[in-house]
C-alpha atoms as a PDB file:
ATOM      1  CA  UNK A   1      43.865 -34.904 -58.008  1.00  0.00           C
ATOM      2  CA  UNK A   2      44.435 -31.093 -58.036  1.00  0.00           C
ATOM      3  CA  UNK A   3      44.909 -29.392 -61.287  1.00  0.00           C
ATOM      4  CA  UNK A   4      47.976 -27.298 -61.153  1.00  0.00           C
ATOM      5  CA  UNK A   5      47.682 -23.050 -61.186  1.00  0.00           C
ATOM      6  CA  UNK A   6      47.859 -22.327 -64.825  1.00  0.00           C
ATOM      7  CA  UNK A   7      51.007 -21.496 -66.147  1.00  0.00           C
ATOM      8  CA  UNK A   8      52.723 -22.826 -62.969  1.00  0.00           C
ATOM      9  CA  UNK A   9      55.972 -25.149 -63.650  1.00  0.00           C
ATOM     10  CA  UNK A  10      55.998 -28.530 -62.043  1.00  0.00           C
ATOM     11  CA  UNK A  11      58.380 -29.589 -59.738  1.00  0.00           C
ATOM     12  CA  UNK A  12      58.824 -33.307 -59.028  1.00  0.00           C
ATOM     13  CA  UNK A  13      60.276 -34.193 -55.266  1.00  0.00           C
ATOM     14  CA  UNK A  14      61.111 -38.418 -55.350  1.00  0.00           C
ATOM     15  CA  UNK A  15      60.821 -39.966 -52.504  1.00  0.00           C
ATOM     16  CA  UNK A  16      63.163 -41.792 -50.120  1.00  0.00           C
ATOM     17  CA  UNK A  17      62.698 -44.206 -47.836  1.00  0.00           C
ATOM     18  CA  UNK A  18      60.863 -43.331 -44.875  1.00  0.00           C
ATOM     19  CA  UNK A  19      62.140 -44.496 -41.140  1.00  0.00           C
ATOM     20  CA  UNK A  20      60.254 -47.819 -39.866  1.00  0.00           C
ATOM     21  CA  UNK A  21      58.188 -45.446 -37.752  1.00  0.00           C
ATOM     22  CA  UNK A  22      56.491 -43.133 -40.551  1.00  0.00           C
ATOM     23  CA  UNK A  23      59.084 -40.091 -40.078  1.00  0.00           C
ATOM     24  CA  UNK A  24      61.063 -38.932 -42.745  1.00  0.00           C
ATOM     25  CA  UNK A  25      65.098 -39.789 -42.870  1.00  0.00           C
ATOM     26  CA  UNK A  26      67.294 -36.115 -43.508  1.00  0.00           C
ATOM     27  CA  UNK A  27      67.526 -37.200 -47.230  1.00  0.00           C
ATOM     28  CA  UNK A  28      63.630 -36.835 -47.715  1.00  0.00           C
ATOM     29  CA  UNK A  29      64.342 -33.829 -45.616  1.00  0.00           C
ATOM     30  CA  UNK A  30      66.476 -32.031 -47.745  1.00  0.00           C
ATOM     31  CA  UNK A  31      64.546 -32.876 -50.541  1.00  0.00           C
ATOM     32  CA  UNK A  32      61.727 -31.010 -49.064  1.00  0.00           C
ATOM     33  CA  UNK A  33      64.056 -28.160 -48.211  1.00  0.00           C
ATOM     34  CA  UNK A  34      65.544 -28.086 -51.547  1.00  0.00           C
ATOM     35  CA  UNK A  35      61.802 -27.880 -53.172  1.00  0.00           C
ATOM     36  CA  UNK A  36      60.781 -25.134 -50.700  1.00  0.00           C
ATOM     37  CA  UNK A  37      63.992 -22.981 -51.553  1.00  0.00           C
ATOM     38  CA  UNK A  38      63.305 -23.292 -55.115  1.00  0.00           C
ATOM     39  CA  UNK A  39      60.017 -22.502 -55.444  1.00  0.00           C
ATOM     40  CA  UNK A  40      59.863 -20.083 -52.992  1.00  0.00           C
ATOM     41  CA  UNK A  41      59.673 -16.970 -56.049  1.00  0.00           C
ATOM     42  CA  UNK A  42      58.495 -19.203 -58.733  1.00  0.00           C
ATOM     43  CA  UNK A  43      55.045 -20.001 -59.751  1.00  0.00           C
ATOM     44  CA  UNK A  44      55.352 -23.551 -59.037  1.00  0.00           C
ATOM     45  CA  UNK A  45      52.803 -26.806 -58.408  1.00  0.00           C
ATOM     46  CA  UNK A  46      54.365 -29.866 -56.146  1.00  0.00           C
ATOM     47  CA  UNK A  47      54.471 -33.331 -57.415  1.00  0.00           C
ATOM     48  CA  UNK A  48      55.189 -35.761 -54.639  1.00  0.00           C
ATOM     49  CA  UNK A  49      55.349 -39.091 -55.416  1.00  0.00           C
ATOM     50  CA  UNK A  50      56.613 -42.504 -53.492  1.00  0.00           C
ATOM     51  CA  UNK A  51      53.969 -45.251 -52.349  1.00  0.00           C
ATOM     52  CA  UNK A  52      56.183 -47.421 -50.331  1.00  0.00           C
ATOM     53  CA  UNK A  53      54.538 -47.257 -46.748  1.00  0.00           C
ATOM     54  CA  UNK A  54      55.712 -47.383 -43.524  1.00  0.00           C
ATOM     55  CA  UNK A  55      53.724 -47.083 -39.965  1.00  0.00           C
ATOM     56  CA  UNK A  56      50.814 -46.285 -42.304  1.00  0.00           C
ATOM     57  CA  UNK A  57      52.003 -42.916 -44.202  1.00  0.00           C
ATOM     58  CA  UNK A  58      53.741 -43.454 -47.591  1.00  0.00           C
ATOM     59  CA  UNK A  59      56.828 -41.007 -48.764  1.00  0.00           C
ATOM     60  CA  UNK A  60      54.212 -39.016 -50.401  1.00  0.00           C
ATOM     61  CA  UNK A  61      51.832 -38.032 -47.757  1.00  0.00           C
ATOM     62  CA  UNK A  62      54.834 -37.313 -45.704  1.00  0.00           C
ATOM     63  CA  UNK A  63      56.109 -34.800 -48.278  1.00  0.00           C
ATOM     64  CA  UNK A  64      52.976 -33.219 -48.932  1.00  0.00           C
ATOM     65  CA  UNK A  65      52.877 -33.225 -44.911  1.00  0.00           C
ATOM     66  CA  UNK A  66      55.880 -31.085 -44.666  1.00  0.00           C
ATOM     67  CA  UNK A  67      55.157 -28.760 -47.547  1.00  0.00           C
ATOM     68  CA  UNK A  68      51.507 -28.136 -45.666  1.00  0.00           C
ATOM     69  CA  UNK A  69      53.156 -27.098 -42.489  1.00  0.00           C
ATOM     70  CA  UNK A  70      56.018 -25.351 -44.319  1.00  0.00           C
ATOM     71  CA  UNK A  71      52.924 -22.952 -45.597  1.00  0.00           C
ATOM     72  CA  UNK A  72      52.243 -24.146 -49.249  1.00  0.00           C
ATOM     73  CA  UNK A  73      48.436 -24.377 -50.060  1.00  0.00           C
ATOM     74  CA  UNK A  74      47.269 -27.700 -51.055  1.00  0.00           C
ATOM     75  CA  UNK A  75      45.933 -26.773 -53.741  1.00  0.00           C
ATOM     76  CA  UNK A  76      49.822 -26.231 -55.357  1.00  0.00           C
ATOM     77  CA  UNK A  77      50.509 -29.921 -54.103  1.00  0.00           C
ATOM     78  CA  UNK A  78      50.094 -33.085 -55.742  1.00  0.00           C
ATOM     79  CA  UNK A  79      50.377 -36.113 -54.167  1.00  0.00           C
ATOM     80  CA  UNK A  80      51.315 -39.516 -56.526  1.00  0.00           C
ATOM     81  CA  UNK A  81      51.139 -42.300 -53.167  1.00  0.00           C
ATOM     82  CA  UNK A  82      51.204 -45.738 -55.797  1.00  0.00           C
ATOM     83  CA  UNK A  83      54.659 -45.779 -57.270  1.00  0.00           C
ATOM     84  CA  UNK A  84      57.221 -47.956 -55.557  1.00  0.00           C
ATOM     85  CA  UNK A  85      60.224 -47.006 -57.514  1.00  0.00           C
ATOM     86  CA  UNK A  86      61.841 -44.558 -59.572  1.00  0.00           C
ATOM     87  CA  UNK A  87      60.205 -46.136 -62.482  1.00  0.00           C
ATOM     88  CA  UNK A  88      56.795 -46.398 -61.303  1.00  0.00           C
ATOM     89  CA  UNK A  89      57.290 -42.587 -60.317  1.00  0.00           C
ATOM     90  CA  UNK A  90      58.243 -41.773 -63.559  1.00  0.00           C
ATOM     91  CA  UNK A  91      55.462 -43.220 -65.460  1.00  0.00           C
ATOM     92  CA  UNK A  92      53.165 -42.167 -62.729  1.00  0.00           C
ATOM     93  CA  UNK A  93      54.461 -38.324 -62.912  1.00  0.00           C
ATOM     94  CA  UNK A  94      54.241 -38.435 -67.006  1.00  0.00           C
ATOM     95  CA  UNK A  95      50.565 -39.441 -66.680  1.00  0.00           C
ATOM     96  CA  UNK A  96      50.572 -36.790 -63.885  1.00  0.00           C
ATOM     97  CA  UNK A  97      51.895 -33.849 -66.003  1.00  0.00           C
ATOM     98  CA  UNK A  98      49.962 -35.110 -69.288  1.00  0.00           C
ATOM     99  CA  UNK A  99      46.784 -34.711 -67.152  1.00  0.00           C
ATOM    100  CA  UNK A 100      47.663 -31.366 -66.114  1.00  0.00           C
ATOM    101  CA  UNK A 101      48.096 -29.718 -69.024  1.00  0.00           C
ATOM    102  CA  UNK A 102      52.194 -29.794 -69.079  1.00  0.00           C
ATOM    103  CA  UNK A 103      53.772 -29.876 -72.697  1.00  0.00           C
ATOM    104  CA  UNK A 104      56.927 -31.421 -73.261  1.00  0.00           C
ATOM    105  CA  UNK A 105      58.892 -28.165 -73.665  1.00  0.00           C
ATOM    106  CA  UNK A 106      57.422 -26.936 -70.436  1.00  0.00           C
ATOM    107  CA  UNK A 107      60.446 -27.350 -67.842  1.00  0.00           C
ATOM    108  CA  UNK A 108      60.064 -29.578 -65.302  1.00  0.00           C
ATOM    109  CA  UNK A 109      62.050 -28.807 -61.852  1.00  0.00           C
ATOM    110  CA  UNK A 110      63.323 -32.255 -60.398  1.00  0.00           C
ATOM    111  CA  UNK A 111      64.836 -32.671 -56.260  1.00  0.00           C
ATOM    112  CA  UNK A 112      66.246 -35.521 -55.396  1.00  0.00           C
ATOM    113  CA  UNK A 113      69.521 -36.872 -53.541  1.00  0.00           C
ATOM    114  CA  UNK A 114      72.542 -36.146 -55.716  1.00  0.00           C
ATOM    115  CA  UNK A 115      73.414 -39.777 -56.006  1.00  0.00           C
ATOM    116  CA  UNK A 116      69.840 -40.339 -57.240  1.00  0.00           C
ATOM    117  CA  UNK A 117      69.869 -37.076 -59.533  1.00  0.00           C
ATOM    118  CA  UNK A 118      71.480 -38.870 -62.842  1.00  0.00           C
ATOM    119  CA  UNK A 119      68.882 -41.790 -62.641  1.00  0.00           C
ATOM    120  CA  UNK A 120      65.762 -39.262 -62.307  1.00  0.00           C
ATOM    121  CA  UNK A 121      66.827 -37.103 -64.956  1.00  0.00           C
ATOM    122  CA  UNK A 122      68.008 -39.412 -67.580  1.00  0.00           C
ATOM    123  CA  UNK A 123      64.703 -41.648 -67.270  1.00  0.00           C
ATOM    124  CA  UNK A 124      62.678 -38.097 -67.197  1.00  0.00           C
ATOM    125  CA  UNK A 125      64.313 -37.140 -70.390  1.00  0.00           C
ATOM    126  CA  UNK A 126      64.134 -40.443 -71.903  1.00  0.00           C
ATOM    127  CA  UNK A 127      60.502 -40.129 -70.883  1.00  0.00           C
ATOM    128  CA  UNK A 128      59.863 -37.351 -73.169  1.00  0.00           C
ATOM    129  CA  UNK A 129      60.437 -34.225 -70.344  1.00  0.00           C
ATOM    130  CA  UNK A 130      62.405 -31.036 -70.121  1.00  0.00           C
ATOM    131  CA  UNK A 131      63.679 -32.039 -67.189  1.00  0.00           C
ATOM    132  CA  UNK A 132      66.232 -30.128 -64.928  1.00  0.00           C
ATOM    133  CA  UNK A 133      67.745 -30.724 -61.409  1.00  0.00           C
ATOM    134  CA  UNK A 134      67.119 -27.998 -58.586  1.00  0.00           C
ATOM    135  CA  UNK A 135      70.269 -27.499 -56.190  1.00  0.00           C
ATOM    136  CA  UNK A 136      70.232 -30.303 -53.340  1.00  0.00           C
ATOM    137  CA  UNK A 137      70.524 -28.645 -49.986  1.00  0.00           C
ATOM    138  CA  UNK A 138      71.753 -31.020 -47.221  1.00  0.00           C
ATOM    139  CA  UNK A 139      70.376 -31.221 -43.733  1.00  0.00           C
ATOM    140  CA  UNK A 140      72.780 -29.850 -41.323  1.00  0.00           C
ATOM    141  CA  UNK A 141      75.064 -31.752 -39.407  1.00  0.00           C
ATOM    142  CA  UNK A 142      73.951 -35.049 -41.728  1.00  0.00           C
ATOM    143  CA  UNK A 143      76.379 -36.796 -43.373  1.00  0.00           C
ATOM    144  CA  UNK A 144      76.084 -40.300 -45.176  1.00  0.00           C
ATOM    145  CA  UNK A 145      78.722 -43.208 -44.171  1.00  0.00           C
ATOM    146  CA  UNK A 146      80.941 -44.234 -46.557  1.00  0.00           C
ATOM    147  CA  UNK A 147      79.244 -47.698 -46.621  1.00  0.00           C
ATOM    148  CA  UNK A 148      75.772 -45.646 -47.232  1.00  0.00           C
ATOM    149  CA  UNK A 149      77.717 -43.989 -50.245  1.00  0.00           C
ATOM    150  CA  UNK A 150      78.745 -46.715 -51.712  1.00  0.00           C
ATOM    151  CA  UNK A 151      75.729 -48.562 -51.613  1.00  0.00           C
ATOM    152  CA  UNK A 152      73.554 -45.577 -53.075  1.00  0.00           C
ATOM    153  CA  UNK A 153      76.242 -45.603 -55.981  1.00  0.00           C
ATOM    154  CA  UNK A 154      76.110 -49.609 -56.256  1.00  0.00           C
ATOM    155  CA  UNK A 155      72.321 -49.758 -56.961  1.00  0.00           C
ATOM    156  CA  UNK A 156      72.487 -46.777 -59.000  1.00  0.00           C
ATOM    157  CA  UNK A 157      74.740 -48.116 -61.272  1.00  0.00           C
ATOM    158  CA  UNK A 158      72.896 -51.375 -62.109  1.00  0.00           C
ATOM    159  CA  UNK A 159      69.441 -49.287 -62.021  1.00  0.00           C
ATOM    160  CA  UNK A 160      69.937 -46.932 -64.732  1.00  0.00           C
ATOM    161  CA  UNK A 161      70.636 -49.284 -67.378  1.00  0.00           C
ATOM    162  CA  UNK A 162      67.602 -51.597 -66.139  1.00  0.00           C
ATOM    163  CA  UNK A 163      65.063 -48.095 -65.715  1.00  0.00           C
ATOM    164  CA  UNK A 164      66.458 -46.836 -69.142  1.00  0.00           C
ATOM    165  CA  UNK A 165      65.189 -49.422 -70.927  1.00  0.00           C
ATOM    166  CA  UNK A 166      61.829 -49.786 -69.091  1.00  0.00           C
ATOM    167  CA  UNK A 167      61.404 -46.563 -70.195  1.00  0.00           C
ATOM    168  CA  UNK A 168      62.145 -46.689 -74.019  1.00  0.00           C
ATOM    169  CA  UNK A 169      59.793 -49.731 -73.494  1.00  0.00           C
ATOM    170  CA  UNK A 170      57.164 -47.979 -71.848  1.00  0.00           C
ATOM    171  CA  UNK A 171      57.107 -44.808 -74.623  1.00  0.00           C
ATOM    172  CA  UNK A 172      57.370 -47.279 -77.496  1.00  0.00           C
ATOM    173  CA  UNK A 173      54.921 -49.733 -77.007  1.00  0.00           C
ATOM    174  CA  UNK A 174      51.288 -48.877 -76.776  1.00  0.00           C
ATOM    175  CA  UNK A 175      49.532 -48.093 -73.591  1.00  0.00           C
END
Protein backbone atom coordinates (compact mmCIF):
# COMPACT_ATOMS: atom_id res chain seq x y z
CA UNK A 1 0.00 0.00 0.00
CA UNK A 2 1.32 3.59 -0.49
CA UNK A 3 1.55 5.82 2.45
CA UNK A 4 -0.13 9.04 1.69
CA UNK A 5 2.15 12.61 1.26
CA UNK A 6 2.15 13.91 4.74
CA UNK A 7 -0.28 16.31 5.56
CA UNK A 8 -2.25 15.44 2.37
CA UNK A 9 -6.25 15.04 2.91
CA UNK A 10 -7.80 11.84 1.72
CA UNK A 11 -10.28 11.65 -0.72
CA UNK A 12 -12.41 8.51 -1.03
CA UNK A 13 -13.90 7.80 -4.82
CA UNK A 14 -16.66 4.53 -4.34
CA UNK A 15 -16.99 2.58 -6.93
CA UNK A 16 -19.79 1.69 -9.35
CA UNK A 17 -20.42 -1.00 -11.26
CA UNK A 18 -18.24 -1.57 -14.05
CA UNK A 19 -19.71 -2.59 -17.75
CA UNK A 20 -19.58 -6.57 -18.38
CA UNK A 21 -16.52 -5.81 -20.49
CA UNK A 22 -14.08 -4.13 -17.79
CA UNK A 23 -14.87 -0.35 -18.94
CA UNK A 24 -16.19 2.01 -16.69
CA UNK A 25 -20.15 3.16 -16.97
CA UNK A 26 -20.35 7.48 -17.04
CA UNK A 27 -21.27 7.25 -13.28
CA UNK A 28 -17.71 5.83 -12.36
CA UNK A 29 -16.78 8.44 -14.87
CA UNK A 30 -17.91 11.34 -13.25
CA UNK A 31 -16.77 10.17 -10.16
CA UNK A 32 -13.32 10.24 -11.48
CA UNK A 33 -13.96 13.66 -12.95
CA UNK A 34 -15.40 14.96 -9.85
CA UNK A 35 -12.11 13.67 -7.81
CA UNK A 36 -9.77 15.18 -10.45
CA UNK A 37 -11.60 18.68 -10.26
CA UNK A 38 -11.34 18.67 -6.63
CA UNK A 39 -8.10 17.89 -5.99
CA UNK A 40 -6.67 19.52 -8.67
CA UNK A 41 -5.18 22.64 -6.00
CA UNK A 42 -5.36 20.58 -2.95
CA UNK A 43 -2.77 18.45 -1.42
CA UNK A 44 -4.70 15.39 -1.75
CA UNK A 45 -3.99 11.27 -1.67
CA UNK A 46 -6.70 8.96 -3.73
CA UNK A 47 -8.52 6.20 -2.08
CA UNK A 48 -10.16 3.97 -4.62
CA UNK A 49 -11.93 1.27 -3.48
CA UNK A 50 -14.57 -1.42 -5.13
CA UNK A 51 -13.51 -5.23 -5.61
CA UNK A 52 -16.38 -6.42 -7.61
CA UNK A 53 -14.67 -7.62 -10.96
CA UNK A 54 -15.59 -7.71 -14.27
CA UNK A 55 -13.51 -8.95 -17.56
CA UNK A 56 -10.70 -9.23 -14.99
CA UNK A 57 -10.23 -5.43 -13.67
CA UNK A 58 -12.19 -4.54 -10.48
CA UNK A 59 -13.79 -0.79 -9.99
CA UNK A 60 -10.63 -0.01 -8.29
CA UNK A 61 -7.94 -0.69 -10.72
CA UNK A 62 -10.12 1.00 -13.20
CA UNK A 63 -10.17 4.20 -11.11
CA UNK A 64 -6.70 4.23 -10.27
CA UNK A 65 -6.40 3.52 -14.22
CA UNK A 66 -8.00 6.74 -15.08
CA UNK A 67 -6.41 8.90 -12.43
CA UNK A 68 -2.81 7.44 -13.90
CA UNK A 69 -3.59 8.59 -17.36
CA UNK A 70 -5.36 11.74 -16.12
CA UNK A 71 -1.57 12.60 -14.76
CA UNK A 72 -1.74 11.83 -10.93
CA UNK A 73 1.45 10.00 -9.64
CA UNK A 74 0.83 6.72 -8.12
CA UNK A 75 2.30 7.35 -5.42
CA UNK A 76 -0.94 9.89 -4.37
CA UNK A 77 -3.24 6.79 -5.26
CA UNK A 78 -4.47 4.11 -3.22
CA UNK A 79 -6.08 1.35 -4.45
CA UNK A 80 -8.66 -0.79 -1.84
CA UNK A 81 -9.66 -3.84 -4.80
CA UNK A 82 -11.50 -6.38 -1.81
CA UNK A 83 -14.62 -4.57 -0.78
CA UNK A 84 -17.82 -5.55 -2.53
CA UNK A 85 -20.10 -3.01 -1.09
CA UNK A 86 -20.46 0.21 0.45
CA UNK A 87 -19.93 -1.45 3.71
CA UNK A 88 -17.00 -3.46 3.00
CA UNK A 89 -15.57 -0.07 1.52
CA UNK A 90 -16.18 1.61 4.50
CA UNK A 91 -14.54 -0.64 6.89
CA UNK A 92 -11.88 -1.23 4.36
CA UNK A 93 -11.18 2.75 3.92
CA UNK A 94 -11.26 3.21 8.00
CA UNK A 95 -8.50 0.57 8.25
CA UNK A 96 -7.09 2.43 5.18
CA UNK A 97 -6.96 5.95 6.76
CA UNK A 98 -6.04 4.49 10.38
CA UNK A 99 -2.95 3.01 8.63
CA UNK A 100 -2.07 6.16 7.10
CA UNK A 101 -1.81 8.27 9.72
CA UNK A 102 -5.45 10.12 9.28
CA UNK A 103 -7.06 11.37 12.65
CA UNK A 104 -10.59 11.58 13.00
CA UNK A 105 -10.78 15.39 12.77
CA UNK A 106 -8.74 15.26 9.63
CA UNK A 107 -11.45 15.88 6.75
CA UNK A 108 -12.04 13.35 4.55
CA UNK A 109 -13.23 14.38 0.82
CA UNK A 110 -15.92 11.74 -0.37
CA UNK A 111 -17.23 11.41 -4.58
CA UNK A 112 -19.78 9.44 -5.27
CA UNK A 113 -23.20 9.49 -7.35
CA UNK A 114 -25.61 11.88 -5.66
CA UNK A 115 -28.13 9.17 -5.06
CA UNK A 116 -25.33 7.22 -3.33
CA UNK A 117 -23.92 10.44 -1.46
CA UNK A 118 -26.36 10.17 1.81
CA UNK A 119 -25.47 6.39 2.28
CA UNK A 120 -21.51 7.08 2.04
CA UNK A 121 -21.55 9.89 4.26
CA UNK A 122 -23.83 8.85 6.97
CA UNK A 123 -21.98 5.32 7.34
CA UNK A 124 -18.51 7.46 7.10
CA UNK A 125 -19.65 9.57 9.93
CA UNK A 126 -21.15 6.86 11.83
CA UNK A 127 -17.77 5.28 11.24
CA UNK A 128 -16.00 7.77 13.25
CA UNK A 129 -14.86 10.30 10.02
CA UNK A 130 -15.05 13.95 9.18
CA UNK A 131 -16.49 13.20 6.26
CA UNK A 132 -17.69 15.68 3.49
CA UNK A 133 -19.12 15.29 -0.10
CA UNK A 134 -17.12 16.91 -3.12
CA UNK A 135 -19.51 18.42 -5.93
CA UNK A 136 -20.67 15.50 -8.41
CA UNK A 137 -19.96 16.54 -11.94
CA UNK A 138 -22.02 14.59 -14.54
CA UNK A 139 -20.73 13.21 -17.78
CA UNK A 140 -22.05 15.13 -20.61
CA UNK A 141 -24.86 14.22 -22.56
CA UNK A 142 -25.58 11.21 -19.75
CA UNK A 143 -28.63 11.09 -18.22
CA UNK A 144 -30.15 8.19 -16.00
CA UNK A 145 -33.80 6.73 -16.97
CA UNK A 146 -36.36 7.25 -14.77
CA UNK A 147 -36.53 3.46 -14.09
CA UNK A 148 -32.54 3.73 -13.30
CA UNK A 149 -33.61 6.57 -10.77
CA UNK A 150 -35.89 4.91 -9.13
CA UNK A 151 -34.13 1.88 -8.64
CA UNK A 152 -30.87 3.71 -7.28
CA UNK A 153 -33.39 5.41 -4.74
CA UNK A 154 -35.21 1.90 -3.99
CA UNK A 155 -31.99 0.13 -2.80
CA UNK A 156 -30.82 3.13 -1.17
CA UNK A 157 -33.56 3.38 0.95
CA UNK A 158 -33.54 -0.18 2.39
CA UNK A 159 -29.51 0.02 2.48
CA UNK A 160 -28.96 2.74 4.81
CA UNK A 161 -30.84 1.45 7.61
CA UNK A 162 -29.22 -2.18 7.04
CA UNK A 163 -25.30 -0.38 6.52
CA UNK A 164 -26.10 1.92 9.58
CA UNK A 165 -26.32 -0.63 11.80
CA UNK A 166 -23.45 -2.80 10.45
CA UNK A 167 -21.60 -0.02 11.21
CA UNK A 168 -22.51 0.84 14.90
CA UNK A 169 -21.87 -2.99 15.03
CA UNK A 170 -18.64 -2.95 13.53
CA UNK A 171 -17.22 0.23 15.90
CA UNK A 172 -18.79 -1.33 18.99
CA UNK A 173 -17.79 -4.68 19.10
CA UNK A 174 -14.18 -5.66 19.22
CA UNK A 175 -12.10 -6.31 16.21
Amino acid sequence: MNLPIAGAQPIIIFGAALRPDGCPTPALLGRIRSALAYGATRNVFYIVTGGVPRHGRTEASVMAELLIQAGLPPQRIIQETRASDTFDSIVACSHILKQSGVGGVTPVAVVTSPYHAPRCLLLLRLAGWHAHMVPFIPMPHYAATLRTRLRHFTHEILAIPWDALLVLLWRIVPR
